[in-house]
C-alpha atoms as a PDB file:
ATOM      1  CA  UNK A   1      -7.328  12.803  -5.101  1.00  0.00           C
ATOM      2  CA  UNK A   2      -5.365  15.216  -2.637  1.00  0.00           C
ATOM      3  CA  UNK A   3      -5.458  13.193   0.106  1.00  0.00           C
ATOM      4  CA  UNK A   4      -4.076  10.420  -2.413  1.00  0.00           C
ATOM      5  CA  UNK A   5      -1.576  12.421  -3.829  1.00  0.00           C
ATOM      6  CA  UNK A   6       0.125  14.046  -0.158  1.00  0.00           C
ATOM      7  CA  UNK A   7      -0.160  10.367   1.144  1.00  0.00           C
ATOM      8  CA  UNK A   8       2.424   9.232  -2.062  1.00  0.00           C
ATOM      9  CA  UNK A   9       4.591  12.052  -2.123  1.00  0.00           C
ATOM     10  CA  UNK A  10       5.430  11.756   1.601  1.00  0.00           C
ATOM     11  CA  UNK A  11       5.933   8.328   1.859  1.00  0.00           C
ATOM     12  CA  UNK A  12       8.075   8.329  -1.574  1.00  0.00           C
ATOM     13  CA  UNK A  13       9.914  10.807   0.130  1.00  0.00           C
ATOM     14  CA  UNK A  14      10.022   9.017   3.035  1.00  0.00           C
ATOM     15  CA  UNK A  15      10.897   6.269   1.662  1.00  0.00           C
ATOM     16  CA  UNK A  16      14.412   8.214  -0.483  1.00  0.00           C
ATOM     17  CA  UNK A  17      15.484   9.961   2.045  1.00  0.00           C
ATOM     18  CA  UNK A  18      15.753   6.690   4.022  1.00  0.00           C
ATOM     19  CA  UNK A  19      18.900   5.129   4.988  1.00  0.00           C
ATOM     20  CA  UNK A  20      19.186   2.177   2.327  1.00  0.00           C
ATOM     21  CA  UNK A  21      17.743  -1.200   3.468  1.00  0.00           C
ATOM     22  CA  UNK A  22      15.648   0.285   6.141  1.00  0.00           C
ATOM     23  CA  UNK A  23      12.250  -0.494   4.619  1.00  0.00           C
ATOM     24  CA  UNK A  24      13.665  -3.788   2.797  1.00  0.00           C
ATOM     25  CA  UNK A  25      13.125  -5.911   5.458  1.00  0.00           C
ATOM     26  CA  UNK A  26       9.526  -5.635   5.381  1.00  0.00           C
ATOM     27  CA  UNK A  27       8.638  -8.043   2.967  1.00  0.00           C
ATOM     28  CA  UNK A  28       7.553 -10.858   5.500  1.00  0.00           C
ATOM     29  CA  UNK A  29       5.038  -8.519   7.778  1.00  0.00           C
ATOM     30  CA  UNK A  30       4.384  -7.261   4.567  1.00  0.00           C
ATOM     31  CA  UNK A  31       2.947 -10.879   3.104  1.00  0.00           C
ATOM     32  CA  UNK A  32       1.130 -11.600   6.535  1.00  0.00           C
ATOM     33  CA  UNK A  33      -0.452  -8.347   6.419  1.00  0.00           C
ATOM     34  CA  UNK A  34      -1.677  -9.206   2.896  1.00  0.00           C
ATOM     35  CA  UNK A  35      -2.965 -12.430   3.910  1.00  0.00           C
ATOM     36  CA  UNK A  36      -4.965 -10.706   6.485  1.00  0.00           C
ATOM     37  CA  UNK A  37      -6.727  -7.990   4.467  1.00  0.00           C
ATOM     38  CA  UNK A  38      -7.407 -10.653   2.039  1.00  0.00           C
ATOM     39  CA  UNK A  39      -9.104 -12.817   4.791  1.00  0.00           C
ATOM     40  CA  UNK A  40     -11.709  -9.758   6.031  1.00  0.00           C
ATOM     41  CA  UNK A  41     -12.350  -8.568   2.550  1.00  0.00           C
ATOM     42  CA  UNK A  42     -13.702 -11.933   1.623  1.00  0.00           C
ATOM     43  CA  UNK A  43     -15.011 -12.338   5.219  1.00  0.00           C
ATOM     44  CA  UNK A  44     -16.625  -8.380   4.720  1.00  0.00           C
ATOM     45  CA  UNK A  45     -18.517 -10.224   1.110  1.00  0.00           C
ATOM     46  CA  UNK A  46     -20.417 -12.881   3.259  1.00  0.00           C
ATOM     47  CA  UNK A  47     -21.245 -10.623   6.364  1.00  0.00           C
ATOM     48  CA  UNK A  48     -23.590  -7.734   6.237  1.00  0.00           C
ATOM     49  CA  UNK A  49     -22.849  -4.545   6.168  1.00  0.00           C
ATOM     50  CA  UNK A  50     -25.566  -3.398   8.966  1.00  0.00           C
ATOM     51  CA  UNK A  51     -24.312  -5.738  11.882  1.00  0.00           C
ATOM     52  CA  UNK A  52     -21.363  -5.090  14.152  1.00  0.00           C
ATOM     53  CA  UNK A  53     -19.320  -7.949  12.945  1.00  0.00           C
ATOM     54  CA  UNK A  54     -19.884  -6.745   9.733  1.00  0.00           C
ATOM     55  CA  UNK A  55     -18.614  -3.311   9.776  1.00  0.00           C
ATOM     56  CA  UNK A  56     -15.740  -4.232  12.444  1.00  0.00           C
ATOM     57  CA  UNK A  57     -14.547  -6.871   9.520  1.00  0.00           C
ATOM     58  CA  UNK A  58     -14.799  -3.929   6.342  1.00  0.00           C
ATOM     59  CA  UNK A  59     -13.100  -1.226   8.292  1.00  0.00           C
ATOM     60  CA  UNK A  60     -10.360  -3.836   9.091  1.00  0.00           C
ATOM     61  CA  UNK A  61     -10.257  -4.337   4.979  1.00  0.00           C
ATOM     62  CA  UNK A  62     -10.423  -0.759   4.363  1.00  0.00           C
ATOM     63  CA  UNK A  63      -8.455   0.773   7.035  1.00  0.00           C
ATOM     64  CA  UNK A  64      -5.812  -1.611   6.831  1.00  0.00           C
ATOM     65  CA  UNK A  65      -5.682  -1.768   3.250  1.00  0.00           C
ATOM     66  CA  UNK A  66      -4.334   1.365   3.545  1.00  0.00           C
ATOM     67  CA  UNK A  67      -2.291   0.970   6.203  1.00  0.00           C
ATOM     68  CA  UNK A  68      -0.669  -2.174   3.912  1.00  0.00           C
ATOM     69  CA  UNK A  69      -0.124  -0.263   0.696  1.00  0.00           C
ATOM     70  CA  UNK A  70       1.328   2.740   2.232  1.00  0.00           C
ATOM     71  CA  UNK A  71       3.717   0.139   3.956  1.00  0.00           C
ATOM     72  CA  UNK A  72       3.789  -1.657   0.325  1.00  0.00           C
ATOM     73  CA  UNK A  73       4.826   1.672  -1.294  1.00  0.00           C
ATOM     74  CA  UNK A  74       7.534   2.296   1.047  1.00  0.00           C
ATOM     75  CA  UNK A  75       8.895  -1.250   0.322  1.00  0.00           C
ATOM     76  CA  UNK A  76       8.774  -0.977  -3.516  1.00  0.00           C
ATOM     77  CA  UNK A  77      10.175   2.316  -3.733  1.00  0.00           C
ATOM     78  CA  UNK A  78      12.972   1.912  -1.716  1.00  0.00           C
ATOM     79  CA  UNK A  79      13.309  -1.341  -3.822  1.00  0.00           C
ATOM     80  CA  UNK A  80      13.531   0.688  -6.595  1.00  0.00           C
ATOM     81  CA  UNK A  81      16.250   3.054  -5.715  1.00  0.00           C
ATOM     82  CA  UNK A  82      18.662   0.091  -3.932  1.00  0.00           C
ATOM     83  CA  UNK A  83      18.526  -1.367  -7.432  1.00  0.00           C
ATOM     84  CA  UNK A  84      19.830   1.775  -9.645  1.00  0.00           C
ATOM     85  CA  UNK A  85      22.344   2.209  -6.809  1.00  0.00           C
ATOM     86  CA  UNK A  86      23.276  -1.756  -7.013  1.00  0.00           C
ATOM     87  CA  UNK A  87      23.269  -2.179 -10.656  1.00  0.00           C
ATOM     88  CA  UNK A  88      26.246  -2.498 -12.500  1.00  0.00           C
ATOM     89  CA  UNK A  89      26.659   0.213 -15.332  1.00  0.00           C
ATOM     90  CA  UNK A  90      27.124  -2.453 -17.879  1.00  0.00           C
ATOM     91  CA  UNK A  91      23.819  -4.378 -17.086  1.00  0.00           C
ATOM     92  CA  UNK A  92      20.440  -2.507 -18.573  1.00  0.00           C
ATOM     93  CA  UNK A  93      18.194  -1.622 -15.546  1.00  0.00           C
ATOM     94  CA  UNK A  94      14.304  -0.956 -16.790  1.00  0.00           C
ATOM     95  CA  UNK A  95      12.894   0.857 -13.418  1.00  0.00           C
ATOM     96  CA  UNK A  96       9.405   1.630 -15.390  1.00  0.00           C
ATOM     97  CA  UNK A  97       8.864  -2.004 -15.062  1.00  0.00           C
ATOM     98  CA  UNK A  98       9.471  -1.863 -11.367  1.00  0.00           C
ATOM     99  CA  UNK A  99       7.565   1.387 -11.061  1.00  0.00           C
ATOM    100  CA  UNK A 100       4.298  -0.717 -12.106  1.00  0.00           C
ATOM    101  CA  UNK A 101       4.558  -1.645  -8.458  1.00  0.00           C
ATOM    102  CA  UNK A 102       4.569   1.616  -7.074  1.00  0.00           C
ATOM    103  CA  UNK A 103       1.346   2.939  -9.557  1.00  0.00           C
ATOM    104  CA  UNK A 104      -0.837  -0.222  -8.114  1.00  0.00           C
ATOM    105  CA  UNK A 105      -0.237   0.489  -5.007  1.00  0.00           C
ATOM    106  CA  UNK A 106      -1.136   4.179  -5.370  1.00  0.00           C
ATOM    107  CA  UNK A 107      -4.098   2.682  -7.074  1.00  0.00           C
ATOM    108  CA  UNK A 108      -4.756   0.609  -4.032  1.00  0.00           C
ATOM    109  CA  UNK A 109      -4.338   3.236  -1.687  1.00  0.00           C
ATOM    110  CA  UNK A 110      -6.682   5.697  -4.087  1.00  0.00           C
ATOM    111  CA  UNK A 111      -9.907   3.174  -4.328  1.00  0.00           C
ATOM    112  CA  UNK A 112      -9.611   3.001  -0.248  1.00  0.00           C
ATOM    113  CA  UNK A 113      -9.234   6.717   1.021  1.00  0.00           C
ATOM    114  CA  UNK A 114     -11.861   7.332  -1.758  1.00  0.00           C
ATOM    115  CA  UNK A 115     -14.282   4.651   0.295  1.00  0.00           C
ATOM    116  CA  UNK A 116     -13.421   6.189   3.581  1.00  0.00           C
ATOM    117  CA  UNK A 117     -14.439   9.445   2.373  1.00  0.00           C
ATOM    118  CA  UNK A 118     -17.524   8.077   0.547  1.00  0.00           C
ATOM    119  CA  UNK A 119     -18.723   6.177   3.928  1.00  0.00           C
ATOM    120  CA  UNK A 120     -18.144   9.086   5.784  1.00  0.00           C
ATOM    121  CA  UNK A 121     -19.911  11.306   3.804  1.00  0.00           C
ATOM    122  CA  UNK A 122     -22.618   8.811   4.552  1.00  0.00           C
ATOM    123  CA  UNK A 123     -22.867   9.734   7.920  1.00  0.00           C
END
């Protein structure tokens, strides 16, 4: 939960004391790094766990996982703040609704450094 928690609050802060549109342009690496995790986790359900292949394939799934939704959380949150700064005063902005974003992927990132530190443990 600490590890979680430090890992958040530097890349939100990170991610604010940015200069604006810096992290923006990551939504295409972003969508091929996606597509990629999503390959080796399903690849990681149909290999075993005890060959090479195998645990090659779920540390790319885990490892990168987290790698993607630290990169994810850097995207949304700096999405969040360029649209209070863009929106007109007149037009009702809801950022809770954009914050669900920023909770999965803390989520996300949570459920992997907790199965690092359970496969280490392992060990």
């Amino acid at each position: 939960m600490l590890c979680t928690g430090g890992l958040v609050a530097g890349l939100t802060g990170a991610a604010v004391t940015a200069p604006s549109d810096k992290f923006l342009q990551w939504s295409g690496p972003l969508m091929m790094g996606f597509g990629a995790v999503f390959a080796t986790t399903i690849a990681s359900n149909f290999m075993g766990p005890t060959g090479a292949m195998g645990k090659g394939v779920y540390a790319i799934a885990v490892y990168g996982g987290v790698v993607l939704f630290s990169a994810l959380l850097l995207y949304q949150t700096q999405q969040v703040v360029a649209m209070c700064e863009k929106t007109p005063a007149h037009i009702t902005y809801d950022p809770i609704v954009m914050s669900t974003g920023i909770y999965m992927s803390t989520i996300n990132i949570f459920i992997r450094i907790l199965s690092i530190l359970s496969n280490s443990r392992r060990k």
